[in-house]
N, C-alpha and C. Protein backbone atom coordinates (compact mmCIF):
# COMPACT_ATOMS: atom_id res chain seq x y z
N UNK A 1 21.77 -0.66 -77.32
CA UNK A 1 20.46 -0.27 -76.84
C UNK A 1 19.52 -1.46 -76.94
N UNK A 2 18.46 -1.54 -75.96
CA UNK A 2 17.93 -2.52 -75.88
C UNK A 2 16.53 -2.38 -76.57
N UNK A 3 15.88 -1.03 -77.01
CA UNK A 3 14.38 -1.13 -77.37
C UNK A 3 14.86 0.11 -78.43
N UNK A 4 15.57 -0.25 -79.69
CA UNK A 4 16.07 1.16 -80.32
C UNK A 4 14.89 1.35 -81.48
N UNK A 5 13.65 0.68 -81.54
CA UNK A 5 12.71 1.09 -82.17
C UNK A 5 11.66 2.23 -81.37
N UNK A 6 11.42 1.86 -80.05
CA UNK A 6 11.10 3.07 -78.71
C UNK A 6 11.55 3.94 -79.13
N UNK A 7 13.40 4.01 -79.02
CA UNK A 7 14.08 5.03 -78.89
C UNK A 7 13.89 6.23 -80.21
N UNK A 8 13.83 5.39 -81.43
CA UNK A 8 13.10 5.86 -82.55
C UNK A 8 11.70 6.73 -82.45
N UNK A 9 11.01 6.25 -81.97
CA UNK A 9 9.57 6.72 -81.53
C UNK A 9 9.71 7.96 -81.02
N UNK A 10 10.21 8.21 -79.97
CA UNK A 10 10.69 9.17 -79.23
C UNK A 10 11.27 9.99 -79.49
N UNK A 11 12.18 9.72 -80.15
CA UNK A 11 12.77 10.69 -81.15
C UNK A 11 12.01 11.22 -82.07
N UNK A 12 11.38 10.83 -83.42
CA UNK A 12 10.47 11.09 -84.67
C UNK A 12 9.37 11.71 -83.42
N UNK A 13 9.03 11.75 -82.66
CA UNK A 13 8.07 12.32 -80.97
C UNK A 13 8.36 13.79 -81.16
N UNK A 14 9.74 13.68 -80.44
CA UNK A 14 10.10 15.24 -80.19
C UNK A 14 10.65 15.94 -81.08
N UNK A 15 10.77 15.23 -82.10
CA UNK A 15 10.96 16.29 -83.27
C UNK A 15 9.90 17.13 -83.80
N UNK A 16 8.58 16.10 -83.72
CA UNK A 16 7.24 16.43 -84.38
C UNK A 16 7.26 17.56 -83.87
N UNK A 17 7.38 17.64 -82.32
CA UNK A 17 6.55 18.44 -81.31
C UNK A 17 7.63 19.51 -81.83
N UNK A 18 8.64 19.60 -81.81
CA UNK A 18 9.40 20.42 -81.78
C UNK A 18 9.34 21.84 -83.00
N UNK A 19 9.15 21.08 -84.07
CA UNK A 19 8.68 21.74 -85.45
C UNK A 19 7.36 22.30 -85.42
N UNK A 20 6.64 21.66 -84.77
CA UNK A 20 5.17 22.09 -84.55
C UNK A 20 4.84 23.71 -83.22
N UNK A 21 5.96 23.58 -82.62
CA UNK A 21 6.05 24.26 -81.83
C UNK A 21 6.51 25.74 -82.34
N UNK A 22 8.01 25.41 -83.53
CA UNK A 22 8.52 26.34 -83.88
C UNK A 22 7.74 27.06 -85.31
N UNK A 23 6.55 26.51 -85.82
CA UNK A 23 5.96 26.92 -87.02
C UNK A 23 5.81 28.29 -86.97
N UNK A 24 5.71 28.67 -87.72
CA UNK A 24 5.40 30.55 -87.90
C UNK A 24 4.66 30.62 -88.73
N UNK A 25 3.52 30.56 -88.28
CA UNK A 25 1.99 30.60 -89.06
C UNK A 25 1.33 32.12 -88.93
N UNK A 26 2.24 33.39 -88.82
CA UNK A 26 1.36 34.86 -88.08
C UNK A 26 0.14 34.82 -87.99
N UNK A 27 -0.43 33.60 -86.81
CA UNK A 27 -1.60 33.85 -86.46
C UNK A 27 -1.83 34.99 -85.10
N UNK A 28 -0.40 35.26 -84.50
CA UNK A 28 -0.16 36.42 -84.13
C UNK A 28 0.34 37.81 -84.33
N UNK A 29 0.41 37.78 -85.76
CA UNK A 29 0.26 38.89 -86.12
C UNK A 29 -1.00 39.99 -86.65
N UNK A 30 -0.85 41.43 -85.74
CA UNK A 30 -2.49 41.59 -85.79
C UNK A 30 -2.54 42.44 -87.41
N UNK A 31 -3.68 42.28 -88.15
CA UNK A 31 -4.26 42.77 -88.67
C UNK A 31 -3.85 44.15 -89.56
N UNK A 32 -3.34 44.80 -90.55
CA UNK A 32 -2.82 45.99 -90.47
C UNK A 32 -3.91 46.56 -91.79
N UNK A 33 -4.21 45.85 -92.47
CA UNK A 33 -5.32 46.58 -93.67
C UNK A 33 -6.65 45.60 -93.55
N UNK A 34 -7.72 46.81 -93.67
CA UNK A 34 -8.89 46.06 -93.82
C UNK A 34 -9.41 46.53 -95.06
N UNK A 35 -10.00 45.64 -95.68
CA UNK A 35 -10.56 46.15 -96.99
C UNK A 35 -12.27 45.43 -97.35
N UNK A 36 -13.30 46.35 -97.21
CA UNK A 36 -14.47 45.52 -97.88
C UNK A 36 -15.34 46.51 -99.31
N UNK A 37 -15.48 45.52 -99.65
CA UNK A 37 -15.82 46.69 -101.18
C UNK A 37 -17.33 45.96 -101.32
N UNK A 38 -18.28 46.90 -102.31
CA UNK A 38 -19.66 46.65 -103.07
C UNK A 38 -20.37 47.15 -101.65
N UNK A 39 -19.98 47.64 -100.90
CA UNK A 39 -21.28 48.08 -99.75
C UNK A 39 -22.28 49.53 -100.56
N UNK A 40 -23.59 48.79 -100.07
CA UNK A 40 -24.28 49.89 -100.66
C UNK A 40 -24.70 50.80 -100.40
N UNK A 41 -24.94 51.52 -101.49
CA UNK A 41 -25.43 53.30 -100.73
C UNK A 41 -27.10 53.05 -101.15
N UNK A 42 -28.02 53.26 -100.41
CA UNK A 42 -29.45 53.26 -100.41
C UNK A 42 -30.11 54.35 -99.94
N UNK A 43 -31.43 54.58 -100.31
CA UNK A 43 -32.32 55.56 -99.54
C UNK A 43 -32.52 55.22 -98.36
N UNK A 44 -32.83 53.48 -98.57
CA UNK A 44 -33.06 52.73 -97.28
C UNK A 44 -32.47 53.14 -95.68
N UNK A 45 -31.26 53.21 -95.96
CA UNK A 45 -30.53 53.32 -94.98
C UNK A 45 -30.23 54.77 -94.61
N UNK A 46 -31.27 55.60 -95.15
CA UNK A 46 -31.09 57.00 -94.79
C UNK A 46 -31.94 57.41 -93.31
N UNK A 47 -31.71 58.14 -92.18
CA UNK A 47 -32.69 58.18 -91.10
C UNK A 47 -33.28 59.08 -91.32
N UNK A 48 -34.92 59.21 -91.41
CA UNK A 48 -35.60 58.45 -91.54
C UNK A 48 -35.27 58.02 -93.35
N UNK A 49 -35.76 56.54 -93.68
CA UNK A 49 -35.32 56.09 -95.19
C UNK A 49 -36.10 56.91 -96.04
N UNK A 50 -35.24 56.65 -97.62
CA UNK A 50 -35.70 57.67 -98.28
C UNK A 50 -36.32 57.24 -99.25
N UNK A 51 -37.33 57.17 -100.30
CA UNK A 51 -37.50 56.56 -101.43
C UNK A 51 -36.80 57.13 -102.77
N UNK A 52 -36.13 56.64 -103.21
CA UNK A 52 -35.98 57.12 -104.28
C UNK A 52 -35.25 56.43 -105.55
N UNK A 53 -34.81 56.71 -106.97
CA UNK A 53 -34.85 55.84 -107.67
C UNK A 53 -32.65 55.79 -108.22
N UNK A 54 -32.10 56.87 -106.92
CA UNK A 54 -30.84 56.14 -106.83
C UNK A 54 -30.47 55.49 -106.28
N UNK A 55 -29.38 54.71 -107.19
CA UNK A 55 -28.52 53.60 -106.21
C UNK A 55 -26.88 54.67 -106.06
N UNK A 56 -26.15 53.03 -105.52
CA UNK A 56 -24.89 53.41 -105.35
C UNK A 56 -23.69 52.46 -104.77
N UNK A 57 -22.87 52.12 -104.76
CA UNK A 57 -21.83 51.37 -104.16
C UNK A 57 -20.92 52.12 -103.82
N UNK A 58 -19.99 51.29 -102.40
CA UNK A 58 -18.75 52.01 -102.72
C UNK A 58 -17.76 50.95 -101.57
N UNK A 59 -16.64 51.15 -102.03
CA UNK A 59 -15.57 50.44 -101.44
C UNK A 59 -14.83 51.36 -100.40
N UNK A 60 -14.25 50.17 -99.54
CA UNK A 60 -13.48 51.20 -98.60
C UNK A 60 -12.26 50.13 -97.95
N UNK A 61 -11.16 50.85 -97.41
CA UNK A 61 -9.95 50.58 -96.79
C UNK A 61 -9.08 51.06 -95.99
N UNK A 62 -8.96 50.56 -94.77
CA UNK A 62 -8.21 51.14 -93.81
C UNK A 62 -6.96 50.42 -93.74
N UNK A 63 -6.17 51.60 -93.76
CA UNK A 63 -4.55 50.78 -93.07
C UNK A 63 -4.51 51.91 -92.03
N UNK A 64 -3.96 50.55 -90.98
CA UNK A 64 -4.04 51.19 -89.69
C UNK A 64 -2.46 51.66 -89.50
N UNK A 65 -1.48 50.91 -90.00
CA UNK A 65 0.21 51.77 -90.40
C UNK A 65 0.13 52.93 -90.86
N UNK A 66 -0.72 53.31 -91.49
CA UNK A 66 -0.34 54.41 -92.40
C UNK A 66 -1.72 55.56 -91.58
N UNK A 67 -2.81 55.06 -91.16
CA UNK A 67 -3.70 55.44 -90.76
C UNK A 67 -4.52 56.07 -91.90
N UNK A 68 -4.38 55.81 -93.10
CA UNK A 68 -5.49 56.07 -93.79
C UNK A 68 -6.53 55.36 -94.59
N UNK A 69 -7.65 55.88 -94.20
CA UNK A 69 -8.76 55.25 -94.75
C UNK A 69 -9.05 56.04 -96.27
N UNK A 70 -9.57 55.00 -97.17
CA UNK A 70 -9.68 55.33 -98.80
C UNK A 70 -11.02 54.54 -98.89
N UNK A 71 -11.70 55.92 -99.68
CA UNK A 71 -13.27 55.71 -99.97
C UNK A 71 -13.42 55.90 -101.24
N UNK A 72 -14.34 55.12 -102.24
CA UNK A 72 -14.39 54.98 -103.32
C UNK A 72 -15.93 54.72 -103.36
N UNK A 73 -16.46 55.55 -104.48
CA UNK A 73 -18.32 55.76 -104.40
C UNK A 73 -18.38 55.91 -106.13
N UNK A 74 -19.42 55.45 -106.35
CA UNK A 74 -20.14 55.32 -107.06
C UNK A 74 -21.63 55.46 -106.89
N UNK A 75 -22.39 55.86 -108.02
CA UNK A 75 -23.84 56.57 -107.58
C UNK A 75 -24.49 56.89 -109.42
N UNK A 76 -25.37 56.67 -109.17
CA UNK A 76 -26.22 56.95 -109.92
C UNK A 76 -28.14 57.15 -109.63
N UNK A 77 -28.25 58.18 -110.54
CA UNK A 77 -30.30 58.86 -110.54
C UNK A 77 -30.41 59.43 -109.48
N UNK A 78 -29.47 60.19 -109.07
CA UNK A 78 -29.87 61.13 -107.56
C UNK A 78 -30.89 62.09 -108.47
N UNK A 79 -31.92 62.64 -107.66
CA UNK A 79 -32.97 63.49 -108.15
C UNK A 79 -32.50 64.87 -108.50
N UNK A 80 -31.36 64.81 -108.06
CA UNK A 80 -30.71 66.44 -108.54
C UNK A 80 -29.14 66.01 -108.60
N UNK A 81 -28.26 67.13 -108.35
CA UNK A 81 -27.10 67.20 -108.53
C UNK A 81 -26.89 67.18 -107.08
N UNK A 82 -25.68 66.63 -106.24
CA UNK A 82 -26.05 66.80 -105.07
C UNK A 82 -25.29 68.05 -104.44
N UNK A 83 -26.18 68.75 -102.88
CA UNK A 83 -25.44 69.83 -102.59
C UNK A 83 -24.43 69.20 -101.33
N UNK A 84 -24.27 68.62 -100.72
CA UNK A 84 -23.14 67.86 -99.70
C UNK A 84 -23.16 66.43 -100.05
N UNK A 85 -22.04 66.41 -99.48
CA UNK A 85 -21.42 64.52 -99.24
C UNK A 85 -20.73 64.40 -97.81
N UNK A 86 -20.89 63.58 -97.42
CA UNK A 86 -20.10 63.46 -96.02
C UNK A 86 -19.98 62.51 -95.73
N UNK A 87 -18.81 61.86 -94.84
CA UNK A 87 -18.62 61.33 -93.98
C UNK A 87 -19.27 61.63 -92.34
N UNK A 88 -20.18 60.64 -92.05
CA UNK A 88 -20.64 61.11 -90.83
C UNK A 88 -20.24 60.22 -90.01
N UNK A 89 -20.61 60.43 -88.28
CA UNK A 89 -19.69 59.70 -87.35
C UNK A 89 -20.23 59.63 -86.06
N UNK A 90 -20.04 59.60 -84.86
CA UNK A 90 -19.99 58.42 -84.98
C UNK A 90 -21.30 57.96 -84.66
N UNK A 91 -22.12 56.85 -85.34
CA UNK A 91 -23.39 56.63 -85.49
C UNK A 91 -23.74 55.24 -85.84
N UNK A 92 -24.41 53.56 -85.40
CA UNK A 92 -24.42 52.35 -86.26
C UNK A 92 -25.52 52.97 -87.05
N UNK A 93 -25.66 52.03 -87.68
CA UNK A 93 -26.82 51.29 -88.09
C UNK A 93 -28.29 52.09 -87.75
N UNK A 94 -29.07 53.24 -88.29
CA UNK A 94 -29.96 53.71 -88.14
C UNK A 94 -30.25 54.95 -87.37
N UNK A 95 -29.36 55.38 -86.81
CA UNK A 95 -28.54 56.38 -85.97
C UNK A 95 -28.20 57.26 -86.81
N UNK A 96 -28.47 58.45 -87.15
CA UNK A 96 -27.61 59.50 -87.52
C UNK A 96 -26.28 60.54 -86.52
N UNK A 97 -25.64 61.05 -87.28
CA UNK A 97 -24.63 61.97 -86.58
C UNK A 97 -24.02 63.02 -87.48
N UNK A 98 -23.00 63.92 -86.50
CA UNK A 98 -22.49 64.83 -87.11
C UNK A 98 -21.76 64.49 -88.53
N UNK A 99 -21.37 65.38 -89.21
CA UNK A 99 -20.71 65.37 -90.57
C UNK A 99 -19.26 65.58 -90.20
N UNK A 100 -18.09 64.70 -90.23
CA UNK A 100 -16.58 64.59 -89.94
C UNK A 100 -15.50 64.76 -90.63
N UNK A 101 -16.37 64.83 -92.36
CA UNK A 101 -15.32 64.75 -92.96
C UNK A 101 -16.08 65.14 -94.27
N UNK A 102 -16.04 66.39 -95.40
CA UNK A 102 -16.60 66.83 -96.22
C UNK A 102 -15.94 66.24 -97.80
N UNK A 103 -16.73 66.09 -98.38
CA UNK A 103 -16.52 65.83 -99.83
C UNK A 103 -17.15 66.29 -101.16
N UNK A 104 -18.06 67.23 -100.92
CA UNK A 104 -18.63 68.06 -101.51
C UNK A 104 -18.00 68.75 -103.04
N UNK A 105 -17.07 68.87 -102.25
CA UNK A 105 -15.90 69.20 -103.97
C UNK A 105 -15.55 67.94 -104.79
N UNK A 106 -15.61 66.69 -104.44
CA UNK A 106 -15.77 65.53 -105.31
C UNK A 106 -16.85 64.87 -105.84
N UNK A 107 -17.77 65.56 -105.32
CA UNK A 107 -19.18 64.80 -105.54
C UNK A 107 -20.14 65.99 -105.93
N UNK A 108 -20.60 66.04 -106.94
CA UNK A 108 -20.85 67.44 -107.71
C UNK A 108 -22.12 67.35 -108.86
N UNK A 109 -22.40 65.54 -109.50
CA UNK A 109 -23.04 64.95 -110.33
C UNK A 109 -24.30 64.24 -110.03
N UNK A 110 -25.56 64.16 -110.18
CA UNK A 110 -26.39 63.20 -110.00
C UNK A 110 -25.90 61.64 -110.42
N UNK A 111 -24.60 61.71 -110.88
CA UNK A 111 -24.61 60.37 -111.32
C UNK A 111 -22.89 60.19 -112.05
N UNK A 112 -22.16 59.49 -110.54
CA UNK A 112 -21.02 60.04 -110.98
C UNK A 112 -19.91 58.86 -109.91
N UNK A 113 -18.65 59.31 -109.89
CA UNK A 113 -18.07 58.31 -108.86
C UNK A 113 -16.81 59.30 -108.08
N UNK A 114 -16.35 58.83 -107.44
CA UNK A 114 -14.83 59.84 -106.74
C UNK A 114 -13.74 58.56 -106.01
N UNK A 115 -12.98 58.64 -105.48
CA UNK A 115 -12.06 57.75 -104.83
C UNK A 115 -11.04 59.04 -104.04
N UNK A 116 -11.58 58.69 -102.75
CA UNK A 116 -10.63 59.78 -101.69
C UNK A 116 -9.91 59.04 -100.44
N UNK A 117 -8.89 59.80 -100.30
CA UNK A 117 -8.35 58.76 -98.87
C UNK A 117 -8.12 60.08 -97.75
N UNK A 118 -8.05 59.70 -96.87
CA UNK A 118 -8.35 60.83 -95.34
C UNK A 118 -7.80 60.09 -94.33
N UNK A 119 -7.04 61.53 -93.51
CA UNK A 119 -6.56 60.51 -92.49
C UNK A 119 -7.16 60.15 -90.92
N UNK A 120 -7.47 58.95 -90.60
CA UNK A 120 -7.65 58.81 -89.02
C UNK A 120 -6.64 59.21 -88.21
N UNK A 121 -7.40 60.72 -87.81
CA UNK A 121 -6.54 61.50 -86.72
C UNK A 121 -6.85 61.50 -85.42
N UNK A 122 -7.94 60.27 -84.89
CA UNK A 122 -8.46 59.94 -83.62
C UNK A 122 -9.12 61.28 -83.30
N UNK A 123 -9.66 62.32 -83.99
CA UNK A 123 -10.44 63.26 -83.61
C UNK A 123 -11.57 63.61 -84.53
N UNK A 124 -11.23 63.28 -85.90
CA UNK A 124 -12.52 63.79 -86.48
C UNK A 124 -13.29 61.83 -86.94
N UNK A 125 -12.43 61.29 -87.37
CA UNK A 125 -12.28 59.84 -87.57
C UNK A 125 -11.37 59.27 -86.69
N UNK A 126 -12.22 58.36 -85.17
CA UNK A 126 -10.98 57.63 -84.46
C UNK A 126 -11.02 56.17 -85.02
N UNK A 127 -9.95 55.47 -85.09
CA UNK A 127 -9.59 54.04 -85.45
C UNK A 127 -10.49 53.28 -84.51
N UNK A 128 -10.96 53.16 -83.56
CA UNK A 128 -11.72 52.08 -82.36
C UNK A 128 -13.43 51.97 -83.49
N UNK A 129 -14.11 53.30 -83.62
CA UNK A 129 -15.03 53.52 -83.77
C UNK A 129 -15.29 53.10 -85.32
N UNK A 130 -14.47 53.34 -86.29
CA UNK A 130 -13.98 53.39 -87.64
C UNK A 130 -14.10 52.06 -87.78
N UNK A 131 -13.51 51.21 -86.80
CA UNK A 131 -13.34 49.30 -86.98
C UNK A 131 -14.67 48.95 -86.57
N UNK A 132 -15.13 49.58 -85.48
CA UNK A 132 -16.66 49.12 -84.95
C UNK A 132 -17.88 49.33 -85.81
N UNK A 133 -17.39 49.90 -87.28
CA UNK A 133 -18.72 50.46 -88.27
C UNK A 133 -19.89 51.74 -87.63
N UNK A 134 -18.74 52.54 -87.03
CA UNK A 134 -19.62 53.86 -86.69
C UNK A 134 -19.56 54.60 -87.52
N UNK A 135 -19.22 54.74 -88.73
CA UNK A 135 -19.05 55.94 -89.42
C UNK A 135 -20.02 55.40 -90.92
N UNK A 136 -20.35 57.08 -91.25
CA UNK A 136 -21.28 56.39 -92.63
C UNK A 136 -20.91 57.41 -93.50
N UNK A 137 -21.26 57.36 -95.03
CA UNK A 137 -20.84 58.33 -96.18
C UNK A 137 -22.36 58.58 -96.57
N UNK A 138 -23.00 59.67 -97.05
CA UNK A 138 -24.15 60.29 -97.51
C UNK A 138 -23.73 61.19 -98.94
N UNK A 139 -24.89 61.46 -99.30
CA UNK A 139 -24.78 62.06 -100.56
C UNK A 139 -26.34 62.82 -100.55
N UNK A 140 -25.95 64.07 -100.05
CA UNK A 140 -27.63 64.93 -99.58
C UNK A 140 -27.83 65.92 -101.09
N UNK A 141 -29.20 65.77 -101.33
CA UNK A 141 -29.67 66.42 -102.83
C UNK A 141 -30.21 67.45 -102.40
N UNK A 142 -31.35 68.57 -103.12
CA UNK A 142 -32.17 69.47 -102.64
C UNK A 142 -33.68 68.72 -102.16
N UNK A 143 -33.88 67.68 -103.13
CA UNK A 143 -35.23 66.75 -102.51
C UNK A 143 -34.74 66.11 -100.98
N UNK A 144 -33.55 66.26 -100.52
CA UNK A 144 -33.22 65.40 -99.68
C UNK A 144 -32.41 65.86 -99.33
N UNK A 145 -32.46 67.08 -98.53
CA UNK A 145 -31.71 67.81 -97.27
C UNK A 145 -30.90 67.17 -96.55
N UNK A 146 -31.73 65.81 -95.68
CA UNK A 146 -31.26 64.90 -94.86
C UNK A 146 -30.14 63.64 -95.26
N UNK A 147 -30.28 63.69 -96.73
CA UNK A 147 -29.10 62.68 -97.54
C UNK A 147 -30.43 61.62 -98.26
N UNK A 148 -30.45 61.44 -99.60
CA UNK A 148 -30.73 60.28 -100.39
C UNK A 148 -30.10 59.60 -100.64
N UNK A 149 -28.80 58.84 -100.38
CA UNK A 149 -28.09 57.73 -100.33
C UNK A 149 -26.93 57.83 -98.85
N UNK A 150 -27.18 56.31 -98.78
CA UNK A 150 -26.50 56.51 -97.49
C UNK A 150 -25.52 54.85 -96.98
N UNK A 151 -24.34 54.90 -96.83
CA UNK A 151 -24.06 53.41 -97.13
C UNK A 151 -22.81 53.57 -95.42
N UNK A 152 -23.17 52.53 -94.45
CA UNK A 152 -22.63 52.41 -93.60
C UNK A 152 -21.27 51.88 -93.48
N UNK A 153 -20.05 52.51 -93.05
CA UNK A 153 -18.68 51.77 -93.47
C UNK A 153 -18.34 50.88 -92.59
N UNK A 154 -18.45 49.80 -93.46
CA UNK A 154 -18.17 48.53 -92.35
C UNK A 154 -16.92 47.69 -92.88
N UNK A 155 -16.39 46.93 -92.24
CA UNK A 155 -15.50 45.69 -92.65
C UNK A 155 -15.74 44.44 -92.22
C-alpha cells in the first residue's frame, strides 16, 4: 500500500462512526414512570383562594405500565376535621371541576397524612389529561365547603 497511514485514518473513521451509530443510549425509549413530590396543598390555590392557617404537601406518581397513579398527602391546621377529599378533574391551574375520585375515608383529621394509589381508567382519570396537570386533590372542611387546601398534580 502506498498511503497506509490514510488507510489508517479511514479506518479508526469508520469505526468511530460505526460505534457511534450503534450506541444504545434509550434516548428512544419513552418515559414509563413519572414521579414529582413536595407539591403544595394551599388555600391559595383554592377557586376562589382561601385564607387560612393550613398547610400541606403531597407527592405523586404515575406509571403508565401499570396505569396507576399513587398519591401521598400530608396536611396540617385545617379549621376542622375535614368532611371530603377529592381528586378533581379535569381543570389547570385556577379552574375548578368535578370530583373523580373520592378519599374521604382516608382523610378524616385536621391534621394528618394518607398514601393511596388509583387506577387511570381513561374515564374517571384519563392518562393525556393526568400528564397535562389537569387534575387536582382538595381537602374541603365545614369553614370551607369549596375545599381549604388545594394542590395541583403536576410532573
Amino acid at each position: 500500500m502506498k498511503y497506509p497511514a490514510i488507510w489508517s485514518l479511514v479506518l479508526v473513521l469508520a469505526l468511530t462512526t460505526m460505534t457511534a451509530c450503534n450506541k444504545d443510549d434509550d434516548d428512544d425509549d419513552p418515559q414509563t414512570i413519572f414521579t414529582k413530590n413536595g407539591l403544595v396543598l394551599s388555600g391559595d390555590q383554592e377557586v376562589p383562594a382561601k385564607v387560612t392557617n393550613a398547610t400541606g404537601t403531597m407527592n405523586v406518581s404515575y406509571d403508565k405500565s401499570t396505569k396507576m397513579l399513587t398519591l401521598s398527602a400530608t396536611w396540617a391546621n385545617l379549621s376542622a376535621d375535614p368532611v371530603a377529599a377529592h381528586i378533581h378533574g379535569t381543570a389547570p391551574r385556577g379552574e375548578n371541576a368535578g370530583v373523580k375520585v373520592d378519599f374521604h375515608d382516608q382523610v378524616t383529621t385536621a391534621t394528618g397524612n394518607f398514601n393511596r394509589s388509583v387506577t387511570v381508567d381513561e374515564s374517571a382519570i384519563k392518562e393525556d389529561s393526568l400528564l397535562a396537570g389537569f387534575y387536582y386533590f382538595n381537602i374541603h372542611t365545614p369553614a370551607n365547603p369549596g375545599g381549604e387546601l388545594r394542590g395541583q398534580i403536576e410532573f
